[in-house]
C-alpha atoms as a PDB file:
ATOM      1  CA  UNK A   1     232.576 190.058 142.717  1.00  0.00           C
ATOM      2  CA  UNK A   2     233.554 188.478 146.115  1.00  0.00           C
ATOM      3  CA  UNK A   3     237.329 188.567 147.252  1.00  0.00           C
ATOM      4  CA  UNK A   4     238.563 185.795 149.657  1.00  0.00           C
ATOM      5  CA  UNK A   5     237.360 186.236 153.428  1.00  0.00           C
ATOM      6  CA  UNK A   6     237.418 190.612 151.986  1.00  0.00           C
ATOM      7  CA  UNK A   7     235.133 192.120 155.091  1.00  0.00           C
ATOM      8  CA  UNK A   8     235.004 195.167 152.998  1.00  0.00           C
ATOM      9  CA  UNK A   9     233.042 195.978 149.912  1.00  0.00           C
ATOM     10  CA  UNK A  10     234.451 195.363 146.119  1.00  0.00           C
ATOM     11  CA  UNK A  11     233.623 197.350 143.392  1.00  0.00           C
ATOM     12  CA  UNK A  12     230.991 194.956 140.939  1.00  0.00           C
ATOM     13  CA  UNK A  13     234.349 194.585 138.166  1.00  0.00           C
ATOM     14  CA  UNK A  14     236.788 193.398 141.282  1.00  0.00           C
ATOM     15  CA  UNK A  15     239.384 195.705 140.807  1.00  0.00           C
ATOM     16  CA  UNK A  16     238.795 197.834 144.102  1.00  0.00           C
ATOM     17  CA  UNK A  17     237.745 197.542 147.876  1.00  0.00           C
ATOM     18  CA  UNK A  18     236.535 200.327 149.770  1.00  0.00           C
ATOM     19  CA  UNK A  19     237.625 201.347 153.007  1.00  0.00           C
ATOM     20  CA  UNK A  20     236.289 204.588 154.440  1.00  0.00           C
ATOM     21  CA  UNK A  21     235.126 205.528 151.072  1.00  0.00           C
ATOM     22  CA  UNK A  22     238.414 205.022 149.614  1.00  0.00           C
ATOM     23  CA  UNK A  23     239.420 202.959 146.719  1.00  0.00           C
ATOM     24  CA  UNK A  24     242.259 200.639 146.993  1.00  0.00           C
ATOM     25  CA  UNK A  25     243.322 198.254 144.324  1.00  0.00           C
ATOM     26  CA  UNK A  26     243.033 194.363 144.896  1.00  0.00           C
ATOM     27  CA  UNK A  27     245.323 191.926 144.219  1.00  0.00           C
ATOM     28  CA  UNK A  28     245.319 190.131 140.744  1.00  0.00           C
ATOM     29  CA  UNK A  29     242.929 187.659 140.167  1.00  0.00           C
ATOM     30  CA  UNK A  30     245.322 186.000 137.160  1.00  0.00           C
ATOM     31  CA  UNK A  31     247.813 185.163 140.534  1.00  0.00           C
ATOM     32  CA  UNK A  32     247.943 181.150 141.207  1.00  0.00           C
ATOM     33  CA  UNK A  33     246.872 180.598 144.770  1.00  0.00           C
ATOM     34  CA  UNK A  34     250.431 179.362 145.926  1.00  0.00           C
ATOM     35  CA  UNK A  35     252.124 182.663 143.936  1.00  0.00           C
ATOM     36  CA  UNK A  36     249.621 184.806 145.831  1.00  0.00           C
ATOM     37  CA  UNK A  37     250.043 183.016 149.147  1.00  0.00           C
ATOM     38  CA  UNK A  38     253.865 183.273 149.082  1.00  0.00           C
ATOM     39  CA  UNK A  39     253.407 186.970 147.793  1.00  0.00           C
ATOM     40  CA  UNK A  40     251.182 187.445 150.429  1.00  0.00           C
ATOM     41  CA  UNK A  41     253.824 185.979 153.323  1.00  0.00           C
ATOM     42  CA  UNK A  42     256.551 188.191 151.641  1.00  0.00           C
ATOM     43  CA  UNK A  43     254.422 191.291 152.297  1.00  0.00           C
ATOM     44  CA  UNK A  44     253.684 190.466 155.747  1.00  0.00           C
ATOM     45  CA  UNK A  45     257.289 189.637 156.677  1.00  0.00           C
ATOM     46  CA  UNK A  46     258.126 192.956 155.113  1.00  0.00           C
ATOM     47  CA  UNK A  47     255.304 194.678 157.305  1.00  0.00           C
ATOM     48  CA  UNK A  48     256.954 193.140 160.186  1.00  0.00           C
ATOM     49  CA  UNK A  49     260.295 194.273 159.072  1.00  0.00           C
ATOM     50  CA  UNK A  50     258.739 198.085 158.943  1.00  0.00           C
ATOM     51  CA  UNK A  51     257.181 197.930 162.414  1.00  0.00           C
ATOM     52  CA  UNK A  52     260.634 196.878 163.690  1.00  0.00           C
ATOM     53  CA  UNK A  53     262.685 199.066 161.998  1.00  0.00           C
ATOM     54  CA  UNK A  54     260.483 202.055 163.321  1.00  0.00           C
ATOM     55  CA  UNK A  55     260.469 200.101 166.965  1.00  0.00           C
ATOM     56  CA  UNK A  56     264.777 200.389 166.038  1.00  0.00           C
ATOM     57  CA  UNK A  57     265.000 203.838 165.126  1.00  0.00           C
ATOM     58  CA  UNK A  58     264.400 203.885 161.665  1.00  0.00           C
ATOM     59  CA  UNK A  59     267.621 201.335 160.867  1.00  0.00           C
ATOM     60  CA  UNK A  60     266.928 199.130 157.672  1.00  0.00           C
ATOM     61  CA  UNK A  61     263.318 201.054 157.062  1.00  0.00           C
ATOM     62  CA  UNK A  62     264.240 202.526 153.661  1.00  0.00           C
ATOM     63  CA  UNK A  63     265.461 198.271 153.134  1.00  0.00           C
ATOM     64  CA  UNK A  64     262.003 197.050 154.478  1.00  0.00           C
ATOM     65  CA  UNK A  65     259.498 199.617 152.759  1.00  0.00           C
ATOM     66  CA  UNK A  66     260.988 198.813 149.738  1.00  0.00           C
ATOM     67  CA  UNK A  67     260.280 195.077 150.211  1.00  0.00           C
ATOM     68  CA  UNK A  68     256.594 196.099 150.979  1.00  0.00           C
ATOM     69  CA  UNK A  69     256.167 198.068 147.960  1.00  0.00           C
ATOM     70  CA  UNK A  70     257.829 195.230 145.731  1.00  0.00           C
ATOM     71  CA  UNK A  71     255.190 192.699 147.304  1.00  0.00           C
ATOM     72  CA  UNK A  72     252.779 194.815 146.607  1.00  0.00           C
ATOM     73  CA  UNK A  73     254.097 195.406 143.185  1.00  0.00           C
ATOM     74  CA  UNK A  74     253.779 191.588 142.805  1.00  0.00           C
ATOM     75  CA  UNK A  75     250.740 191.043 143.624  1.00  0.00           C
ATOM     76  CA  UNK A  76     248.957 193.724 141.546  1.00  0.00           C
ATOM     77  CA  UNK A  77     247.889 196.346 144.531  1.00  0.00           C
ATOM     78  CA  UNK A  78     250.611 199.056 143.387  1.00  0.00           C
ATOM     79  CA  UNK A  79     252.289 199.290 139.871  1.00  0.00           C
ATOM     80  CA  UNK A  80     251.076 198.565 136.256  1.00  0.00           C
ATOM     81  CA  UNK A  81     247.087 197.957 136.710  1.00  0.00           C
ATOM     82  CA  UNK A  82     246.444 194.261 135.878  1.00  0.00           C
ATOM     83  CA  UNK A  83     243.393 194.649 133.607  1.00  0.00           C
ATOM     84  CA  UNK A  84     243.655 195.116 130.132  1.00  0.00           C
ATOM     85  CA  UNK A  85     241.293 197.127 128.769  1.00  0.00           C
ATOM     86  CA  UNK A  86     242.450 200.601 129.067  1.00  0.00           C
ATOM     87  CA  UNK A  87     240.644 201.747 132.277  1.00  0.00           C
ATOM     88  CA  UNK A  88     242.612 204.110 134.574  1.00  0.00           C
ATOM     89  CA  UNK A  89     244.018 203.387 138.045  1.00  0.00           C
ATOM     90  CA  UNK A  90     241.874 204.601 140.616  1.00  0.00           C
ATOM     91  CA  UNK A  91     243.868 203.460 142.963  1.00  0.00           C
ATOM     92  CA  UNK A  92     243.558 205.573 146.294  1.00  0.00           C
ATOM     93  CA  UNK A  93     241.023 208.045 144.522  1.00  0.00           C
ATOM     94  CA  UNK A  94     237.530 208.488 146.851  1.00  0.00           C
ATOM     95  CA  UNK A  95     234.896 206.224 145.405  1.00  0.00           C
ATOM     96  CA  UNK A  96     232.196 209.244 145.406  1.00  0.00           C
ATOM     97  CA  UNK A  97     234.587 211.110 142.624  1.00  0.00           C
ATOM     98  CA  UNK A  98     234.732 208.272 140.460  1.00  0.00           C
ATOM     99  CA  UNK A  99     232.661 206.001 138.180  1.00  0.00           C
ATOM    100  CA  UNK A 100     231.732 204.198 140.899  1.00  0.00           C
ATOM    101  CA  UNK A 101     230.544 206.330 143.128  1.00  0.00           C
ATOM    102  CA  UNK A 102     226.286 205.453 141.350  1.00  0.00           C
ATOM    103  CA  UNK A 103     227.245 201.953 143.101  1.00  0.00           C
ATOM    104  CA  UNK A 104     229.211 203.236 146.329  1.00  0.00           C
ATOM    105  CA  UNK A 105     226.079 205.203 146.819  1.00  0.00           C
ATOM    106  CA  UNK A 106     223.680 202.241 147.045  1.00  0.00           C
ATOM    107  CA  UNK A 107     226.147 200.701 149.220  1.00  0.00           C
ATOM    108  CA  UNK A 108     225.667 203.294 151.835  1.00  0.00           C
ATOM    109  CA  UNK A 109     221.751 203.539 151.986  1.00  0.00           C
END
């Protein structure tokens, strides 16, 4: 299942992307596109705010982290899994330990 402009591989149900063998969770398909385009702009504004506060000395970086991990709360990457149908949250496992790792092996040959 292709994500949007994703230069790294998704796992065949779309619920992960790979990156350096690791899983990460994508966002939910369910989102509308203008929901997950302002979620989206949140997150990066709240990236910004990070870098920034780091830049600053660390002032407001407990504020802006938190604003990152609500975005990504939003849109489906951290949190409650949006699927339904009981599967567990591999979320940050290594594909090769998981039931994907049959697929992330044909990836690699």
């Amino acid at each position: 299942m292709a994500r949007r402009n994703q230069p790294y591989p998704v796992t065949p149900d779309g619920r992960y992307f790979v990156v350096r063998g690791r899983l990460w969770r994508t966002t939910n398909p369910a989102l509308a596109e203008d929901v997950r385009q302002s979620l989206v702009l949140d997150l990066m504004t709240a990236r910004r705010a990070v870098r920034a506060a780091l830049h600053d000395g660390g002032a407001g970086l407990a504020r802006a982290r938190a604003a990152v991990d609500t975005a990504k709360i939003a849109l489906g990457e951290r949190g409650s899994v949006w699927w339904s149908d009981g599967a567990p949250d591999l979320n940050r496992h290594m594909a090769r330990n998981t039931p994907y790792a049959d697929w992330f092996e044909r990836l690699e040959r």
